[in-house]
Protein backbone atom coordinates (compact mmCIF):
# COMPACT_ATOMS: atom_id res chain seq x y z
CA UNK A 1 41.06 53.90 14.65
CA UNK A 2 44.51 52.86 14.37
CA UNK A 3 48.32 54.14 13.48
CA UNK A 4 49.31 52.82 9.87
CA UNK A 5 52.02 50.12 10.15
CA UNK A 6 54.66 53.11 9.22
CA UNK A 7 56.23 53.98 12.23
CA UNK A 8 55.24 57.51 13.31
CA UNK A 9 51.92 58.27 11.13
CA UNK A 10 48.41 57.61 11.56
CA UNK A 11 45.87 57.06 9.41
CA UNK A 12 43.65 59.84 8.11
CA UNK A 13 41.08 59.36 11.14
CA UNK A 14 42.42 60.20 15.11
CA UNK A 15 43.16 57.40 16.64
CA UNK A 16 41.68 58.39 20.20
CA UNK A 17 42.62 56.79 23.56
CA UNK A 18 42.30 58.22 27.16
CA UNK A 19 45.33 59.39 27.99
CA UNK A 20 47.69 62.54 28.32
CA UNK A 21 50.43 61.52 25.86
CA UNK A 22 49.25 63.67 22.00
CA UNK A 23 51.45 63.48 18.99
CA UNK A 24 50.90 66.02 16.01
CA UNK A 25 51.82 64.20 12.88
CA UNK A 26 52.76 66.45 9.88
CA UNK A 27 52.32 64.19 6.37
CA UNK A 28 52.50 65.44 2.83
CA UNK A 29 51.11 68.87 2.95
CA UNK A 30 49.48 70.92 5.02
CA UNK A 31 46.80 68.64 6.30
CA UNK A 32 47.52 68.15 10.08
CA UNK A 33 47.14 64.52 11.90
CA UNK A 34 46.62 64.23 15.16
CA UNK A 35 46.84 60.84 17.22
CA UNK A 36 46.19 60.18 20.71
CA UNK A 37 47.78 57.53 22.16
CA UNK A 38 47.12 55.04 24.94
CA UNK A 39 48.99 55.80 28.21
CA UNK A 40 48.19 53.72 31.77
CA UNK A 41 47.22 55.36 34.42
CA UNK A 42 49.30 54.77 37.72
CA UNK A 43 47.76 54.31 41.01
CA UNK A 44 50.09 55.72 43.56
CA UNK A 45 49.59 54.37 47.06
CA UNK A 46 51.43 56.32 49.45
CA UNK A 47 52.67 53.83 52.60
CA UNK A 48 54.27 54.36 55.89
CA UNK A 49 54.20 55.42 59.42
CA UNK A 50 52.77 59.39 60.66
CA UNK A 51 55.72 61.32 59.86
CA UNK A 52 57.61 59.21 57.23
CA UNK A 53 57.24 61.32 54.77
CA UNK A 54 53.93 60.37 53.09
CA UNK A 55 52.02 64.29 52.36
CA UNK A 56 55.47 65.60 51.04
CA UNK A 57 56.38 62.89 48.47
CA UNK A 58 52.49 62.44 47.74
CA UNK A 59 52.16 66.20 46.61
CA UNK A 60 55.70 65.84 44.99
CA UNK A 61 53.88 63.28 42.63
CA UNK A 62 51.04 65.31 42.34
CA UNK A 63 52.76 67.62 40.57
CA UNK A 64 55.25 65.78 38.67
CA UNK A 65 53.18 63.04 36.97
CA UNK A 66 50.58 65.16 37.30
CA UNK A 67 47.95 63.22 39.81
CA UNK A 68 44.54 63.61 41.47
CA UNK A 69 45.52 63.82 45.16
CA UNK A 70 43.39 62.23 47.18
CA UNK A 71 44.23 62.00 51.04
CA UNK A 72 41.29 61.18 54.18
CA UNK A 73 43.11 62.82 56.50
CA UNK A 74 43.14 66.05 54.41
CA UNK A 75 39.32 65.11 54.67
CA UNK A 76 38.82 64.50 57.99
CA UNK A 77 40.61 67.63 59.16
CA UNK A 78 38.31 69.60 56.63
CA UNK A 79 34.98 68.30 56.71
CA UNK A 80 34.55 65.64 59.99
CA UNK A 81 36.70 68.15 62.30
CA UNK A 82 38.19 65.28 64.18
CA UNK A 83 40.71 62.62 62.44
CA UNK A 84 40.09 59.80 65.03
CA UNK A 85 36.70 58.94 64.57
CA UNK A 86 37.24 55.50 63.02
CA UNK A 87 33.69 55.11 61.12
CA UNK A 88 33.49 58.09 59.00
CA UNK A 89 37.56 57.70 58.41
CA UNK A 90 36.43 54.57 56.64
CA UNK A 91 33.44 55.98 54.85
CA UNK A 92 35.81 58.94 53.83
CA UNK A 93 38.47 56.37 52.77
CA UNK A 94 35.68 54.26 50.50
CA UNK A 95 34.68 57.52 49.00
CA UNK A 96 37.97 58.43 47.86
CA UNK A 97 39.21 54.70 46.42
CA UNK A 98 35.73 54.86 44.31
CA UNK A 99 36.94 58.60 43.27
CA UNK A 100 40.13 56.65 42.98
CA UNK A 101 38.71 54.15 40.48
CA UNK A 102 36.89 56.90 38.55
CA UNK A 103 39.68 58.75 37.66
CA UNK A 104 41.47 55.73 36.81
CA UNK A 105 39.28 55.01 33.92
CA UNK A 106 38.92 58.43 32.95
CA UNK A 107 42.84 58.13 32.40
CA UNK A 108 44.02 60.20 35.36
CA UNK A 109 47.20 59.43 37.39
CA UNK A 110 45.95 59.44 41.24
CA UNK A 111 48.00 59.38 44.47
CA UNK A 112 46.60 57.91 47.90
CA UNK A 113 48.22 59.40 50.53
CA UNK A 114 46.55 57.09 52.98
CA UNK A 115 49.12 54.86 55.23
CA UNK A 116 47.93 51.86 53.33
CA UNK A 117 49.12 49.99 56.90
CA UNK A 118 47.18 46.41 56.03
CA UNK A 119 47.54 44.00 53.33
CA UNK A 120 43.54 44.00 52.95
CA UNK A 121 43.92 48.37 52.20
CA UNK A 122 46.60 47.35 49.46
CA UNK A 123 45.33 44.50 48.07
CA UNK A 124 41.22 46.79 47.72
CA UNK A 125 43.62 49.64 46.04
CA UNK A 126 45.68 47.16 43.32
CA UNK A 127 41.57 45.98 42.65
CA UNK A 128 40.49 49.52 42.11
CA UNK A 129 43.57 49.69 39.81
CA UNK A 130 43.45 46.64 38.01
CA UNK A 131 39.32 47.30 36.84
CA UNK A 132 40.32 50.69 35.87
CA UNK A 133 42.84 49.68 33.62
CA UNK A 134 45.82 51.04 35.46
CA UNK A 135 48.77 50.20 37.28
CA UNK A 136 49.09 50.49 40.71
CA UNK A 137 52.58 51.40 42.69
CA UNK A 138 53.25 51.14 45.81
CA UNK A 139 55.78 53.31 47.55
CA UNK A 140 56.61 52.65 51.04
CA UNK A 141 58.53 54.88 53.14
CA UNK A 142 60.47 53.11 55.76
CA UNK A 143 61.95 55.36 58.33
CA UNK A 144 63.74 54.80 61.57
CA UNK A 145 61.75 54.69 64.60
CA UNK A 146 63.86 57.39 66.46
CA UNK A 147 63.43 59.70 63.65
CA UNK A 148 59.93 59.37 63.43
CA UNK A 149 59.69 59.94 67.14
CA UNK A 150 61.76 63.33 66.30
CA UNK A 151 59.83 64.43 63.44
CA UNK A 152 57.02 63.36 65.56
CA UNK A 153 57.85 65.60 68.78
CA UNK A 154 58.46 68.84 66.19
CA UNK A 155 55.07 68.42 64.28
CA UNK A 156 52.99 68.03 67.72
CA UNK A 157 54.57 71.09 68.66
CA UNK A 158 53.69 73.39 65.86
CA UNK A 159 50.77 71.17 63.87
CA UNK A 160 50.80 72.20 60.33
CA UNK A 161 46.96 72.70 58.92
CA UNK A 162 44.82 70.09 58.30
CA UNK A 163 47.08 67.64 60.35
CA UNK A 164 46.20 66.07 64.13
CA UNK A 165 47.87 65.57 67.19
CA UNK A 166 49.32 61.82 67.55
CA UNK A 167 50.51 60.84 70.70
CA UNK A 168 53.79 59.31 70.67
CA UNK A 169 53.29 55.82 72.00
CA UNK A 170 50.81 55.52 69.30
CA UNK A 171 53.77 54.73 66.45
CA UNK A 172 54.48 52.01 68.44
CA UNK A 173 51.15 50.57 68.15
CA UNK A 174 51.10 50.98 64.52
């Protein structure tokens, strides 16, 4: 189904699409119209260094556009128990960008919160994005080497849940 060429009203049928934006039309009477229109979904892939800022702007999203949040080390912490071994971090990680996709198509905003450090991680996520219909963001948070090693020092000494130690030289390396 489609809106009428008249700006603002819809035909008598509901014009459906898979998104969160609804619009109650009111037209001659009291017969209510109701239209759903079509609204992209936004991939939002959260990128940058332990300690940039990543978990605090990807739950700020979560709640503002509203999103699926989807992060492996949130995973790891909770059902592996140990956030450096490499091959389940990458089965975790394939799990969530085909949750990703799903959601996508299903009309659902979702943020990553996954470092997204390699070209090859972006490019897979802007694929997911792209068959699902959806646009995909990127938002990289570039922060100062000496304040990451500060941040860094202060959340090694009082981990907050669901987070793991990272040894200091190890930003370097990344």
């Amino acid at each position: 189904m489609r809106p009428d060429s008249r700006l603002g009203r819809t035909s008598p049928e509901v014009w459906v699409g898979p998104s969160a934006a609804i619009y109650q039309l009111f037209s001659g009477g009291p017969q209510l119209r109701t239209a759903i229109c079509w609204v992209m979904p936004t991939f939002h892939l959260i990128c940058g260094l332990p300690c940039s800022g990543k978990t605090t702007l990807a739950r700020r999203l979560e709640v503002e556009e509203p999103a699926l949040y989807l992060s492996p080390d949130l995973w790891m912490a909770q059902v592996v128990r140990d956030g450096y071994d490499a091959e389940r971090r990458e089965a975790v990680k394939a799990i969530q960008l085909e949750l990703a996709g799903r959601a996508l198509k299903l009309g659902v905003n979702v943020v990553w919160d996954s470092g997204f450090w390699s070209r090859a991680e972006r490019d897979a996520a802007r694929q997911v994005a792209a068959d699902a219909g959806a646009q995909a963001r990127l938002h990289f948070l570039d922060v100062p080497m000496d304040e990451l090693q500060r941040r860094l020092a202060e959340r090694n000494a009082n981990l907050p849940p669901d987070t793991f130690y990272i040894e200091p030289e190890d930003l370097k390396l990344w």
